[in-house]
PDB file of N, CA and C in Angstrom:
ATOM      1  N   UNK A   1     -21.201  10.299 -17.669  1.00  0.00           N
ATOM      2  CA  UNK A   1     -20.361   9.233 -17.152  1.00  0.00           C
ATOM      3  C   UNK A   1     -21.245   8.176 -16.506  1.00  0.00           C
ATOM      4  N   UNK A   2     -20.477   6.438 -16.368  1.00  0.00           N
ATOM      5  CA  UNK A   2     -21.396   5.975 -15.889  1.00  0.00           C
ATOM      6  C   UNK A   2     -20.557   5.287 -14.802  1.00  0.00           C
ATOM      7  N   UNK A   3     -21.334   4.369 -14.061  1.00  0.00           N
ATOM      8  CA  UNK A   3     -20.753   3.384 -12.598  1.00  0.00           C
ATOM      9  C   UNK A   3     -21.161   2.325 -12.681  1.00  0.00           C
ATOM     10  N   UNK A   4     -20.414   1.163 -12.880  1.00  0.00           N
ATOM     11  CA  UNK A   4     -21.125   0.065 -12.664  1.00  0.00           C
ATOM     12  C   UNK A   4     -21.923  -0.164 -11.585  1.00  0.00           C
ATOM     13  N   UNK A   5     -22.826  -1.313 -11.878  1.00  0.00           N
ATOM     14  CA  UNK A   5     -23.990  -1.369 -10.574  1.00  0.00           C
ATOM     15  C   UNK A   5     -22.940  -2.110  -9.009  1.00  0.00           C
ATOM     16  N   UNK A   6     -23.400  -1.709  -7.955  1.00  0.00           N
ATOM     17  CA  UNK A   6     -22.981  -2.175  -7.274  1.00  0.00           C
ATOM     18  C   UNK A   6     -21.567  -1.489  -6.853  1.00  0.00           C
ATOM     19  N   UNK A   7     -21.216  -0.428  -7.058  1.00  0.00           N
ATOM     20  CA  UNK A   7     -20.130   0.508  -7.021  1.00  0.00           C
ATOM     21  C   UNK A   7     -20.248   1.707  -6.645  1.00  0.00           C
ATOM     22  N   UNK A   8     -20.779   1.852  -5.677  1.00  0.00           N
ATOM     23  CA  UNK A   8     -20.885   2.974  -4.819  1.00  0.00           C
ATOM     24  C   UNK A   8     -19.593   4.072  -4.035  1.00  0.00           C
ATOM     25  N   UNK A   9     -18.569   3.346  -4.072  1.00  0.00           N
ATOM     26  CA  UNK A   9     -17.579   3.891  -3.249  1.00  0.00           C
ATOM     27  C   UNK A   9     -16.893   5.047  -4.703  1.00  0.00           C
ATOM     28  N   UNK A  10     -16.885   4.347  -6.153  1.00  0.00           N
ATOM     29  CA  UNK A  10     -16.780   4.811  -7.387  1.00  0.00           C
ATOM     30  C   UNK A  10     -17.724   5.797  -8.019  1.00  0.00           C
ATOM     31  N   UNK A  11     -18.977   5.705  -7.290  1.00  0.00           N
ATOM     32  CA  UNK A  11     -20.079   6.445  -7.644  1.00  0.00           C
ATOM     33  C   UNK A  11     -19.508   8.034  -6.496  1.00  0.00           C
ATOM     34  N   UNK A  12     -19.319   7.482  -5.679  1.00  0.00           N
ATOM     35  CA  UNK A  12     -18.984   8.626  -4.721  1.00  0.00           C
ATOM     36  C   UNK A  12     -17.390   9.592  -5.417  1.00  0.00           C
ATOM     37  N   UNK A  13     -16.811   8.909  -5.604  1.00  0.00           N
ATOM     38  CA  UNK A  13     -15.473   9.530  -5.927  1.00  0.00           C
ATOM     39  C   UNK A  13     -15.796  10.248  -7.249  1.00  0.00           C
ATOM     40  N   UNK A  14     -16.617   9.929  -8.189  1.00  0.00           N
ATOM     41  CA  UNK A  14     -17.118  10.636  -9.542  1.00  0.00           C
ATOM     42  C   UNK A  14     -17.325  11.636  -9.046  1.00  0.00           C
ATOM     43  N   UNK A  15     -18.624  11.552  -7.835  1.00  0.00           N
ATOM     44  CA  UNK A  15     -19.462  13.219  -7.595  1.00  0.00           C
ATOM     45  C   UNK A  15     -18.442  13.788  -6.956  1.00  0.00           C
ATOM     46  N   UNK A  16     -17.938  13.646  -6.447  1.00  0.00           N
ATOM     47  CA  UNK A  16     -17.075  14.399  -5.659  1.00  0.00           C
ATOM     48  C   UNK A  16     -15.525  14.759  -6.307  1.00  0.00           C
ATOM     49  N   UNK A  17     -15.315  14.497  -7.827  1.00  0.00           N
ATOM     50  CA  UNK A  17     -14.218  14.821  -8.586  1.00  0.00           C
ATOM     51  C   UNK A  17     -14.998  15.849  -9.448  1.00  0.00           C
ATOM     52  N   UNK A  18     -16.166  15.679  -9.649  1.00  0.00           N
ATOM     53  CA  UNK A  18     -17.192  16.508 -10.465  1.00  0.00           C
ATOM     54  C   UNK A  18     -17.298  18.011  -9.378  1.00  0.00           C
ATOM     55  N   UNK A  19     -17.671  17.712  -8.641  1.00  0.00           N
ATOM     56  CA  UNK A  19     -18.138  18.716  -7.506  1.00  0.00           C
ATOM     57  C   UNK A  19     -16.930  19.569  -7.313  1.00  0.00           C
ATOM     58  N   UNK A  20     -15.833  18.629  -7.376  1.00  0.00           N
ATOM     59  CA  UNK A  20     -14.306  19.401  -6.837  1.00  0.00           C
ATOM     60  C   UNK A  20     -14.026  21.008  -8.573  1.00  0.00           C
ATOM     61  N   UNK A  21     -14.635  20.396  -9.473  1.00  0.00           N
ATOM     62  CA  UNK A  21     -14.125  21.596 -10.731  1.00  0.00           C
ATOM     63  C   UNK A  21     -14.721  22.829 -10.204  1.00  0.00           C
ATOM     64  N   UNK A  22     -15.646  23.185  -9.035  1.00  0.00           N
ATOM     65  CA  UNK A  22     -16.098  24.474  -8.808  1.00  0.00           C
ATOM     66  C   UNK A  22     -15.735  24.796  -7.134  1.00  0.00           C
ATOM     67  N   UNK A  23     -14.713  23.644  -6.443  1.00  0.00           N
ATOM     68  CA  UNK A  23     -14.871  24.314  -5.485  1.00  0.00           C
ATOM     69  C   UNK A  23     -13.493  23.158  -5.157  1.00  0.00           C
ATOM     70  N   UNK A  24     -12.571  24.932  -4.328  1.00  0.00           N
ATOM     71  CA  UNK A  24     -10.985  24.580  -4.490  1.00  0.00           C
ATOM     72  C   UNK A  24     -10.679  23.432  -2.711  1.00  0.00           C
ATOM     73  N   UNK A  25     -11.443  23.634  -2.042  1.00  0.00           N
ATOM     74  CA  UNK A  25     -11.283  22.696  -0.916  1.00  0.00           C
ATOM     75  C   UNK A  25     -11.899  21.369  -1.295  1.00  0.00           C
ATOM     76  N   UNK A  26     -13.057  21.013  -1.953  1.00  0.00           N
ATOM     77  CA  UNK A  26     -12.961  19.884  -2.509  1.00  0.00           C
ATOM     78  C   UNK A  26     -12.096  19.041  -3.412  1.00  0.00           C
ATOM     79  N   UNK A  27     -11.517  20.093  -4.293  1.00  0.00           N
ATOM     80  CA  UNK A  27     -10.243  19.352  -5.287  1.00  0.00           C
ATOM     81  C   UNK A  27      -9.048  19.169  -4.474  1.00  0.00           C
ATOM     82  N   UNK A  28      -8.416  20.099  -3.447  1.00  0.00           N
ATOM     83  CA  UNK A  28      -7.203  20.022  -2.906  1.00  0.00           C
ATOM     84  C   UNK A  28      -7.901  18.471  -2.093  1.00  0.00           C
ATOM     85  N   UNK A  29      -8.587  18.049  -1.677  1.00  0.00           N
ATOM     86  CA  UNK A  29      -9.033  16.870  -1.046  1.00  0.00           C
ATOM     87  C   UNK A  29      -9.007  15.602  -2.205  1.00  0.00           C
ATOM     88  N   UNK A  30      -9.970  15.792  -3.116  1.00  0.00           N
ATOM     89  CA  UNK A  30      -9.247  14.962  -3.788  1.00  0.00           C
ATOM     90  C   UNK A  30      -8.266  14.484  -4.207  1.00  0.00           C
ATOM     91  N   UNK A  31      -7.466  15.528  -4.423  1.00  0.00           N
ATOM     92  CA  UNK A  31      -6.447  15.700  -5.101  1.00  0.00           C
ATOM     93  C   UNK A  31      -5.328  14.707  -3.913  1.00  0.00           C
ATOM     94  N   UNK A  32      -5.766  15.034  -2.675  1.00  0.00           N
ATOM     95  CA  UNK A  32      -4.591  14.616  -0.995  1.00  0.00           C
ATOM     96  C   UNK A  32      -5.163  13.050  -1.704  1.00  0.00           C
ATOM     97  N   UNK A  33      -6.689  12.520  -1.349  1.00  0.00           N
ATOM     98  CA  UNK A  33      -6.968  11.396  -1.262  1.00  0.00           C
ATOM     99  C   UNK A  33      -6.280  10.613  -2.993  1.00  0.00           C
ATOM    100  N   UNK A  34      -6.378  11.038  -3.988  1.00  0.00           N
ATOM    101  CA  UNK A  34      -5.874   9.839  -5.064  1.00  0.00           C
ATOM    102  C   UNK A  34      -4.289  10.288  -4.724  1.00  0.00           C
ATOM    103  N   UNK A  35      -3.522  11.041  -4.129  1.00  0.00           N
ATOM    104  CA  UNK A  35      -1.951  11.173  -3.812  1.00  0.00           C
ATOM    105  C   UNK A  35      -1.761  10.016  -2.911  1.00  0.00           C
ATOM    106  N   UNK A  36      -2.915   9.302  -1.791  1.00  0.00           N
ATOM    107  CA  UNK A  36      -2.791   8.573  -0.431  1.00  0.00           C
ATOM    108  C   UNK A  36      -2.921   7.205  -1.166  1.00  0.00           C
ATOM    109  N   UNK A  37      -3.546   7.516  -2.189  1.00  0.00           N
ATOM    110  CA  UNK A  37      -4.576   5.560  -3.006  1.00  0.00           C
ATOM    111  C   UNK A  37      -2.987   5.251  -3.807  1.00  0.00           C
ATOM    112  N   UNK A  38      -2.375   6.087  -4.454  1.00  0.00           N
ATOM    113  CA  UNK A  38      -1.013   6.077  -5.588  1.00  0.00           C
ATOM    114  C   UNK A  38      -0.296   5.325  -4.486  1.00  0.00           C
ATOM    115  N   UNK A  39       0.443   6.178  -3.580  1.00  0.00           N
ATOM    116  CA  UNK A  39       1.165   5.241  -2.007  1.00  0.00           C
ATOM    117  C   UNK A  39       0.872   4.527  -1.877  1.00  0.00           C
ATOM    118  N   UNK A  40      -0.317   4.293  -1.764  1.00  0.00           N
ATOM    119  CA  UNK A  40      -0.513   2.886  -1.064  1.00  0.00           C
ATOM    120  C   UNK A  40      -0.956   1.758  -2.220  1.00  0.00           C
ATOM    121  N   UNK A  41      -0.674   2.202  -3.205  1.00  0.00           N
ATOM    122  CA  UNK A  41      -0.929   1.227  -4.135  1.00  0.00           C
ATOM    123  C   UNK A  41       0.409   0.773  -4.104  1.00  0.00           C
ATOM    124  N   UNK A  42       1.691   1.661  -4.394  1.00  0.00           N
ATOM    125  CA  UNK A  42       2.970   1.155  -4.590  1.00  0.00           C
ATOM    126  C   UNK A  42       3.795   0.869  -3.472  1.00  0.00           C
ATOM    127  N   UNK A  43       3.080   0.986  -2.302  1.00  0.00           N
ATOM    128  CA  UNK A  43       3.614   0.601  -1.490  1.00  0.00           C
ATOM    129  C   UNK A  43       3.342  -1.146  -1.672  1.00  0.00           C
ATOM    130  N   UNK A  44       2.352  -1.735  -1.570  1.00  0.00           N
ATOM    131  CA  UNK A  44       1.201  -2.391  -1.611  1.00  0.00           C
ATOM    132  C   UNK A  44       2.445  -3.870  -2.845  1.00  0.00           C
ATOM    133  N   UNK A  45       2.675  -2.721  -4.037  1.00  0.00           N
ATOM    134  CA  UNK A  45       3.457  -3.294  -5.063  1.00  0.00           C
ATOM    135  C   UNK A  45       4.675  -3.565  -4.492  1.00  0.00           C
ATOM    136  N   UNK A  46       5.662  -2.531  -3.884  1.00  0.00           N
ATOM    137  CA  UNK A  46       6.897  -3.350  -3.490  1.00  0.00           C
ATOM    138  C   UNK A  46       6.953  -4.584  -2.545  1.00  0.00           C
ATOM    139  N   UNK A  47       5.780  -4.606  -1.740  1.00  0.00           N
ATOM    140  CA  UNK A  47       5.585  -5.756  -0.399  1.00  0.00           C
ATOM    141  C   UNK A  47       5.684  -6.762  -1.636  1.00  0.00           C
ATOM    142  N   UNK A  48       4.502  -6.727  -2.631  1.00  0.00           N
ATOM    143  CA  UNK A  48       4.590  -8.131  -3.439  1.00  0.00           C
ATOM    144  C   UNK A  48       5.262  -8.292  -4.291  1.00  0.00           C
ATOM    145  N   UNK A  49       5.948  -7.428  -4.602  1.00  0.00           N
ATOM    146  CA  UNK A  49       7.350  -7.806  -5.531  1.00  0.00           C
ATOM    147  C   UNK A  49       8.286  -8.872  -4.471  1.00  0.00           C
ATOM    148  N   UNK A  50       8.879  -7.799  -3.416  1.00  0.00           N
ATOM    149  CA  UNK A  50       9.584  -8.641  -2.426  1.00  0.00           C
ATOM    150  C   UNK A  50       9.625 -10.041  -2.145  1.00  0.00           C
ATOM    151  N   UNK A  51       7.910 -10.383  -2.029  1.00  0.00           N
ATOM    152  CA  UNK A  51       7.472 -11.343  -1.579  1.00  0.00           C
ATOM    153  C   UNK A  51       7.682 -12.766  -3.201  1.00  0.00           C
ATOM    154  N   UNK A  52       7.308 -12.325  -3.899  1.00  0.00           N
ATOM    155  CA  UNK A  52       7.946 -12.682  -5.512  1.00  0.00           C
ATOM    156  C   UNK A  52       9.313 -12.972  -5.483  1.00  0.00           C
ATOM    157  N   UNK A  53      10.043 -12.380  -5.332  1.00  0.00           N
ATOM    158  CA  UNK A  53      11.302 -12.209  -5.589  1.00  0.00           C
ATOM    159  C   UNK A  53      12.588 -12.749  -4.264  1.00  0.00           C
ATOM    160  N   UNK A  54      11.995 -13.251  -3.236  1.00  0.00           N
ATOM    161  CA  UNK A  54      12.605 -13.858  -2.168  1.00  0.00           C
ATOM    162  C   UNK A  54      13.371 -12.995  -1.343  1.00  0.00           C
TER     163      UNK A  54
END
């Protein structure tokens, strides 16, 4: 796999999705943190729909 340059926060989330296939407290963590990024992405989406839509 690769990371673009300058993408470190992406470089981190790779090793640590990699790291998580052998060890079950690292995946249940991942697993919490992309459940927290989904929320707050769609949270994120209804504010600017709203804001769209009057």
């Amino acid at each position: 796999a690769t990371v673009g340059v300058n993408a470190a926060k992406n470089a981190g989330l790779l090793a640590m999705q990699i790291l998580a296939t052998t060890d079950e407290r690292l995946q249940r963590a991942y697993v919490d943190f992309k459940e927290k990024l989904a929320n707050e992405s769609r949270a994120k989406n209804q504010t600017l729909a709203k804001s769209l839509n009057g």
